[in-house]
N, C-alpha and C. Protein backbone atom coordinates (compact mmCIF):
# COMPACT_ATOMS: atom_id res chain seq x y z
N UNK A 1 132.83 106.03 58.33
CA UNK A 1 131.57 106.09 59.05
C UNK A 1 130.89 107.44 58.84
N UNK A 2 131.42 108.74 58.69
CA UNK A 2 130.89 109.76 58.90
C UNK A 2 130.32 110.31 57.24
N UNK A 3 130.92 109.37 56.33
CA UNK A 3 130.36 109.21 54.79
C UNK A 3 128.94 108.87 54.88
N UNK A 4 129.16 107.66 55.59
CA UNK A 4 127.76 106.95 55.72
C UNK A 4 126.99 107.69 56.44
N UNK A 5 127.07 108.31 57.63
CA UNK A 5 126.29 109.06 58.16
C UNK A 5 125.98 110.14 57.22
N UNK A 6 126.39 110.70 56.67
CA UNK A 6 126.25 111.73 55.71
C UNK A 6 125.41 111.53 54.73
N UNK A 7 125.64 110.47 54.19
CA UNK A 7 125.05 110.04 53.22
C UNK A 7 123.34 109.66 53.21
N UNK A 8 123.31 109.09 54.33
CA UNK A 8 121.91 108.87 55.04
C UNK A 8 121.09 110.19 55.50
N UNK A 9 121.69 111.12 56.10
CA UNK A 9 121.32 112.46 56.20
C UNK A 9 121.26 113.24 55.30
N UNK A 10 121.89 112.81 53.95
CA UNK A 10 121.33 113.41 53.01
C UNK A 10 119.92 112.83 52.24
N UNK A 11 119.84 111.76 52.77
CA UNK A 11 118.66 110.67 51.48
C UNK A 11 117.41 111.05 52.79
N UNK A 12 118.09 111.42 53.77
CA UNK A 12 116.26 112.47 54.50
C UNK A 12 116.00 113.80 54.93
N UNK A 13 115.62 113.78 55.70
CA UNK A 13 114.84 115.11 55.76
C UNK A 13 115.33 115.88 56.76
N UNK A 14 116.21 114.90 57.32
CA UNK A 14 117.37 115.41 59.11
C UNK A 14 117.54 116.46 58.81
N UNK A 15 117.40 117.45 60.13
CA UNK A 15 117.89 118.58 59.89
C UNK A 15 119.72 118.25 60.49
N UNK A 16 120.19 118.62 59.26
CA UNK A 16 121.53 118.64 59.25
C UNK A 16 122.25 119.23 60.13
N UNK A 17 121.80 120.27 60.68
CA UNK A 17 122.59 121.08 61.74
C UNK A 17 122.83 120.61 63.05
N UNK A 18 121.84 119.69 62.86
CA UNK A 18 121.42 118.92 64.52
C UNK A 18 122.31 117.68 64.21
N UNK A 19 122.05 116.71 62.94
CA UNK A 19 122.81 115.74 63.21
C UNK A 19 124.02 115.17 62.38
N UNK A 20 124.35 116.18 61.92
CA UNK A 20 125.71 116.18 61.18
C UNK A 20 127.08 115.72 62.53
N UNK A 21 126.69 116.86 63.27
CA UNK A 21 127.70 116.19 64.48
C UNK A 21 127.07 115.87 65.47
N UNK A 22 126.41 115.06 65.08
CA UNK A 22 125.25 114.68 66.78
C UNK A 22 125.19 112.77 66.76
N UNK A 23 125.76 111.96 67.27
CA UNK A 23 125.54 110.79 67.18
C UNK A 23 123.87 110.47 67.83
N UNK A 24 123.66 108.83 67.08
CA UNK A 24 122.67 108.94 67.72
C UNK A 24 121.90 109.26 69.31
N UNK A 25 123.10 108.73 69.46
CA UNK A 25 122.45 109.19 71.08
C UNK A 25 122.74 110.14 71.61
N UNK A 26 123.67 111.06 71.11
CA UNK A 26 123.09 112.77 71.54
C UNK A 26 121.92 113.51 71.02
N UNK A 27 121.29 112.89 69.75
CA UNK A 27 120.36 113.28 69.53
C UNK A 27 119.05 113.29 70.42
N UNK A 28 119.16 111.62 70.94
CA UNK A 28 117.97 111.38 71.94
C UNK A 28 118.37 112.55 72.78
N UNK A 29 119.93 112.69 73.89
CA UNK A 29 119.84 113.39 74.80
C UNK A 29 119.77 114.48 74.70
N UNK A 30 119.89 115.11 73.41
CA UNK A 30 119.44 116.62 73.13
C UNK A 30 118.06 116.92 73.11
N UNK A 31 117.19 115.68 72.99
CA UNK A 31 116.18 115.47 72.65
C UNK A 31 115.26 115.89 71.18
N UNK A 32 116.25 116.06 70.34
CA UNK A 32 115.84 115.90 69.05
C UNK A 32 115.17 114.61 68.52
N UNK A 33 114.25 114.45 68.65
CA UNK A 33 113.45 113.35 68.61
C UNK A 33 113.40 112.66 67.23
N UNK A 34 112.50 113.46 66.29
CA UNK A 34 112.91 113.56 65.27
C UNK A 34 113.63 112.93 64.17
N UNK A 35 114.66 114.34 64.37
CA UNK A 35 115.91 113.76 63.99
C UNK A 35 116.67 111.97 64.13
N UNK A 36 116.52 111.61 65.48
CA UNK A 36 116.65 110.45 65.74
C UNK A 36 116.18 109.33 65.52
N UNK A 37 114.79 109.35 64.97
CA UNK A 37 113.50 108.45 64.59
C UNK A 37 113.90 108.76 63.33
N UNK A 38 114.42 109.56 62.16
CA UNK A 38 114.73 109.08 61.16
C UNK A 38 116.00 108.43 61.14
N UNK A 39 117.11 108.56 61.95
CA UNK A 39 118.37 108.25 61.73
C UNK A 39 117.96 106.93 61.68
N UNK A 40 117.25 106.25 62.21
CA UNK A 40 116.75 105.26 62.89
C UNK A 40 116.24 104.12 61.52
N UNK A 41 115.17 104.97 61.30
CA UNK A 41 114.36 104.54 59.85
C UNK A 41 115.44 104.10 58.67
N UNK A 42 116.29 105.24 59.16
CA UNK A 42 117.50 105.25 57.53
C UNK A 42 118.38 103.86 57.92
N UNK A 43 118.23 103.40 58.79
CA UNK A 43 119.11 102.20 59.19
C UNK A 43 120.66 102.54 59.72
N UNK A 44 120.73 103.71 60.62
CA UNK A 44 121.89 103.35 61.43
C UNK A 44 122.01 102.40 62.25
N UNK A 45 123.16 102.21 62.78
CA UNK A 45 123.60 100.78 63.62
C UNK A 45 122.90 101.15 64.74
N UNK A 46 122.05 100.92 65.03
CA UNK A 46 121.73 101.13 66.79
C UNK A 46 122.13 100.34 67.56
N UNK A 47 122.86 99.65 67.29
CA UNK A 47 123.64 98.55 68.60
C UNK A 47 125.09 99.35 68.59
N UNK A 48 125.24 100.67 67.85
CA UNK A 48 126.91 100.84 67.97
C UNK A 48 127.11 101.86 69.40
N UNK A 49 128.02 101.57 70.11
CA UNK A 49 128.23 102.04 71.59
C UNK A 49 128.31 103.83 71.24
N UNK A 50 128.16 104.37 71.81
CA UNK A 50 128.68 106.04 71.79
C UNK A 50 129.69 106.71 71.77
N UNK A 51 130.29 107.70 72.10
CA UNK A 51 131.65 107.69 72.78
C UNK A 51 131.79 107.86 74.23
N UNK A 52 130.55 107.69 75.11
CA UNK A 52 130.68 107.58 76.28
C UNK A 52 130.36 106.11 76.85
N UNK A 53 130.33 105.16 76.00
CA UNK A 53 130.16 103.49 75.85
C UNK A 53 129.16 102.96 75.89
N UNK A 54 128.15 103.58 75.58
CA UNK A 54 126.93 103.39 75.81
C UNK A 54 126.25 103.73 74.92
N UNK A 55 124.94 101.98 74.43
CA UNK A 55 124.16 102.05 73.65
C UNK A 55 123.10 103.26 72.94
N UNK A 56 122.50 103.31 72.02
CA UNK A 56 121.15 104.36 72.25
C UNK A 56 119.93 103.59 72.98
N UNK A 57 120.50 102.81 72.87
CA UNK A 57 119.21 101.98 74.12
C UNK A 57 118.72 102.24 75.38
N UNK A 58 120.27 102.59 75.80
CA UNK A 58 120.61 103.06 77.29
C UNK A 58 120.26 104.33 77.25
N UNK A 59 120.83 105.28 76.33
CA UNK A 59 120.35 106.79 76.29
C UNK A 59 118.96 107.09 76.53
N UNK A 60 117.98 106.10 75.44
CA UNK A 60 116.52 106.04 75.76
C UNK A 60 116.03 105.64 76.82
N UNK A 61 116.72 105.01 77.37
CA UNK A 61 115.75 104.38 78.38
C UNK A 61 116.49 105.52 79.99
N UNK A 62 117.60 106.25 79.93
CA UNK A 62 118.09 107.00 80.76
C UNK A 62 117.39 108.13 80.78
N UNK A 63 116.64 108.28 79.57
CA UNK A 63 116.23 109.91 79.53
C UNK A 63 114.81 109.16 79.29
N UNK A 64 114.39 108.22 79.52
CA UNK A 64 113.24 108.12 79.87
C UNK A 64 111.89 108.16 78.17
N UNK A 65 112.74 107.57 77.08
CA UNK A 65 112.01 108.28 75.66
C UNK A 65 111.91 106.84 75.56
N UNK A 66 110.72 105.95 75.92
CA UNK A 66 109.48 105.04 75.76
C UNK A 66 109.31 104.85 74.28
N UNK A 67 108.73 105.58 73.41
CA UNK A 67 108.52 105.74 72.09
C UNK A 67 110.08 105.51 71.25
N UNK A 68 111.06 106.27 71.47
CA UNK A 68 112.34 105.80 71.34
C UNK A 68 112.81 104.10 71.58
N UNK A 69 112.90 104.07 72.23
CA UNK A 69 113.14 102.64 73.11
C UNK A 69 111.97 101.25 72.13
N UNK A 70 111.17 101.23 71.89
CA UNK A 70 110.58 100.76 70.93
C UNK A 70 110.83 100.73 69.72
N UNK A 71 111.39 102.31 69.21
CA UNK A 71 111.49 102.39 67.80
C UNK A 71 112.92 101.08 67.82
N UNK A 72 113.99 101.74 68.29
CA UNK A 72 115.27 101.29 68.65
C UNK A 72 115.09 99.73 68.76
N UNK A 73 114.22 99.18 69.56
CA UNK A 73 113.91 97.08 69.23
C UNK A 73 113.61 96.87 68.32
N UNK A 74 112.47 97.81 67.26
CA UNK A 74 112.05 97.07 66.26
C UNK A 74 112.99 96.97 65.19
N UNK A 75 113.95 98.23 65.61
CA UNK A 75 115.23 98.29 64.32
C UNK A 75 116.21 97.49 64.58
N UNK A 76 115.92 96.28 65.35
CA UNK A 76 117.01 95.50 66.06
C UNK A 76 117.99 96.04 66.93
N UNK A 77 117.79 96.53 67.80
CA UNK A 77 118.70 96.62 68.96
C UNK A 77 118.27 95.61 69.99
N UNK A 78 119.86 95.30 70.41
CA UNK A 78 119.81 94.16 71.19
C UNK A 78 119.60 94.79 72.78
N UNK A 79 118.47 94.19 73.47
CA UNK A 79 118.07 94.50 74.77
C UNK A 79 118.61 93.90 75.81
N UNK A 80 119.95 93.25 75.58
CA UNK A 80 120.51 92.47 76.35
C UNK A 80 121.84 92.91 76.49
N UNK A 81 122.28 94.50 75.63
CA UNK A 81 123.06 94.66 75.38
C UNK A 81 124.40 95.28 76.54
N UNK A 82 125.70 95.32 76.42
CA UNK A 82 126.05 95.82 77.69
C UNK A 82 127.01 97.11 77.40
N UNK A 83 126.99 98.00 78.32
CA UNK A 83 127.65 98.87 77.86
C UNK A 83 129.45 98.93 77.84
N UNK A 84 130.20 99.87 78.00
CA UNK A 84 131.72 99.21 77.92
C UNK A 84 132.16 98.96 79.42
N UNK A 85 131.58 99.08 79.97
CA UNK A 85 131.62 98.72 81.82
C UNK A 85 131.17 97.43 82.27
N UNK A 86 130.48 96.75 81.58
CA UNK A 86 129.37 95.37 81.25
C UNK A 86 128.57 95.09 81.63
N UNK A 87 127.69 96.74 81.85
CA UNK A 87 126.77 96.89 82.36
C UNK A 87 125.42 96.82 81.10
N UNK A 88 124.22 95.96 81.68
CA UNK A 88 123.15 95.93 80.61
C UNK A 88 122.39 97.01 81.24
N UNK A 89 121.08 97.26 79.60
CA UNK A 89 120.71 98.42 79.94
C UNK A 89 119.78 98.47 81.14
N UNK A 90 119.07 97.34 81.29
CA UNK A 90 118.19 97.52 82.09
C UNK A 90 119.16 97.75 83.55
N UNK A 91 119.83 97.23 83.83
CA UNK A 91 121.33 97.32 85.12
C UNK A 91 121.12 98.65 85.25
N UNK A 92 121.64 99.48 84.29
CA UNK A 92 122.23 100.84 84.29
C UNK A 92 120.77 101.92 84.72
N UNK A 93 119.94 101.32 83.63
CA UNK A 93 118.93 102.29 84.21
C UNK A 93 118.43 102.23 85.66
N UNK A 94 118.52 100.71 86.33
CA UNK A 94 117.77 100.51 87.36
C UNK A 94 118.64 100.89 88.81
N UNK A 95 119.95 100.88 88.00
CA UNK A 95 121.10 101.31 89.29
C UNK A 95 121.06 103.31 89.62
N UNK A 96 120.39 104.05 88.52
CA UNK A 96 120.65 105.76 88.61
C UNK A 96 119.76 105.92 89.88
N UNK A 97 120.91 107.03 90.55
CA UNK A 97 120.08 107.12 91.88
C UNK A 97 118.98 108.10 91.81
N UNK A 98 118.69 108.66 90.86
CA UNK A 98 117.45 109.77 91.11
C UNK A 98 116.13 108.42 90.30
N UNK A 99 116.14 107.40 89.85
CA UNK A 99 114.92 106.92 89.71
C UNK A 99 114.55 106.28 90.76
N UNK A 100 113.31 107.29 91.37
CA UNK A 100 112.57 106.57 92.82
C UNK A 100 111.29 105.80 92.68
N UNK A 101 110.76 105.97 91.17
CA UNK A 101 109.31 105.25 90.48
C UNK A 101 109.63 104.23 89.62
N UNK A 102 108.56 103.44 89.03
CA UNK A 102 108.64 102.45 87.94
C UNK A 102 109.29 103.46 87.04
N UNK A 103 109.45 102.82 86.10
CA UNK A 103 110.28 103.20 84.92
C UNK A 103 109.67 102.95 83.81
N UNK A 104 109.06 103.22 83.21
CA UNK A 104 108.18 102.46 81.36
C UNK A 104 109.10 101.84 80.75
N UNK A 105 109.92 102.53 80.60
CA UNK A 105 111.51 101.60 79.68
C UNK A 105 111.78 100.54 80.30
N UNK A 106 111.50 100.80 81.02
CA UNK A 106 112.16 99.20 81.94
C UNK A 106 111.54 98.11 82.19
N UNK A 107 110.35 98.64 82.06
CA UNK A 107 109.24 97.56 82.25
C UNK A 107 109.31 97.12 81.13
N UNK A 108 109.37 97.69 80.33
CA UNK A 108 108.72 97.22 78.28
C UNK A 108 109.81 96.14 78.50
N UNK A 109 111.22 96.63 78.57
CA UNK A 109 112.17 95.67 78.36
C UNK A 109 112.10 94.36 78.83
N UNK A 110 112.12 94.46 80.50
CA UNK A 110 112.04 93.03 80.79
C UNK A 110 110.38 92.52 79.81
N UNK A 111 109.44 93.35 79.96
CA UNK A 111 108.09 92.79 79.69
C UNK A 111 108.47 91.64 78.03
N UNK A 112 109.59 92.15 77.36
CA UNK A 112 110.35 91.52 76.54
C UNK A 112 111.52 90.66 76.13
N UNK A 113 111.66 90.62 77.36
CA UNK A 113 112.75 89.36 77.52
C UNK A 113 114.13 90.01 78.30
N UNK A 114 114.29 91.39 78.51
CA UNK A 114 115.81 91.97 78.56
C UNK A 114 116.49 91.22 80.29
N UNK A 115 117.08 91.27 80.40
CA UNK A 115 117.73 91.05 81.70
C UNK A 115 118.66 91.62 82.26
C-alpha cells in the first residue's frame, strides 16, 4: 500500500512532506486541503477506513470540509458507509456533542440519499 501511495505522490504535485506519512484523512484533519483533493484526483481508495476506523467521509464531514465531502462522492465514496463501530457517517456526525447548528455535510448527504 505505501508503494502505491508513493507512487501516486510521485505522478503529482503533493507536497510530499505533508503526505508521505499523512493518510487521507489526516490530511483533511490537518487541513491540508490540497494535498487531499489531489490524493483524491490520483484515485486513492476513499472508502478505505483510517486507523482510527473511520472513513474520509466522516473526517470531512467532522471537520466540517463541504467542498471535500463532494469531492470524496464524486470519487465514489460510499455515503452509506459505516465506520468500525457501525456507525454511518451521517450517525456520527449528527451524534458529536458540540454540533448545536445545521450542518452542510449533512444536509448534502441526506439531500443525496445517505442515511
Amino acid at each position: 500500500m505505501k508503494k502505491i501511495l508513493l507512487a501516486l505522490l510521485l505522478s503529482t504535485s503533493i507536497n510530499i512532506a505533508h503526505a508521505e506519512e499523512n493518510s487521507l484523512s489526516e490530511l483533511i484533519m490537518l487541513n491540508y486541503i490540497n494535498d487531499a483533493k489531489q490524493l483524491i484526483e490520483a484515485g486513492v481508495n476513499v472508502n478505505q477506513l483510517d486507523e482510527d476506523g473511520q472513513t474520509a467521509l466522516a473526517v470531512a464531514c467532522t471537520f466540517h470540509r463541504l467542498d471535500i465531502a463532494k469531492l470524496l462522492v464524486k470519487a465514489g465514496a460510499d455515503i452509506n458507509a459505516k465506520d468500525e463501530d457501525g456507525i454511518s457517517v451521517v450517525e456520527g456526525c449528527t451524534l458529536k456533542p458540540y454540533i448545536d447548528k445545521p450542518e452542510p455535510v449533512v444536509d448534502y448527504l441526506i439531500s443525496i440519499g445517505a442515511k
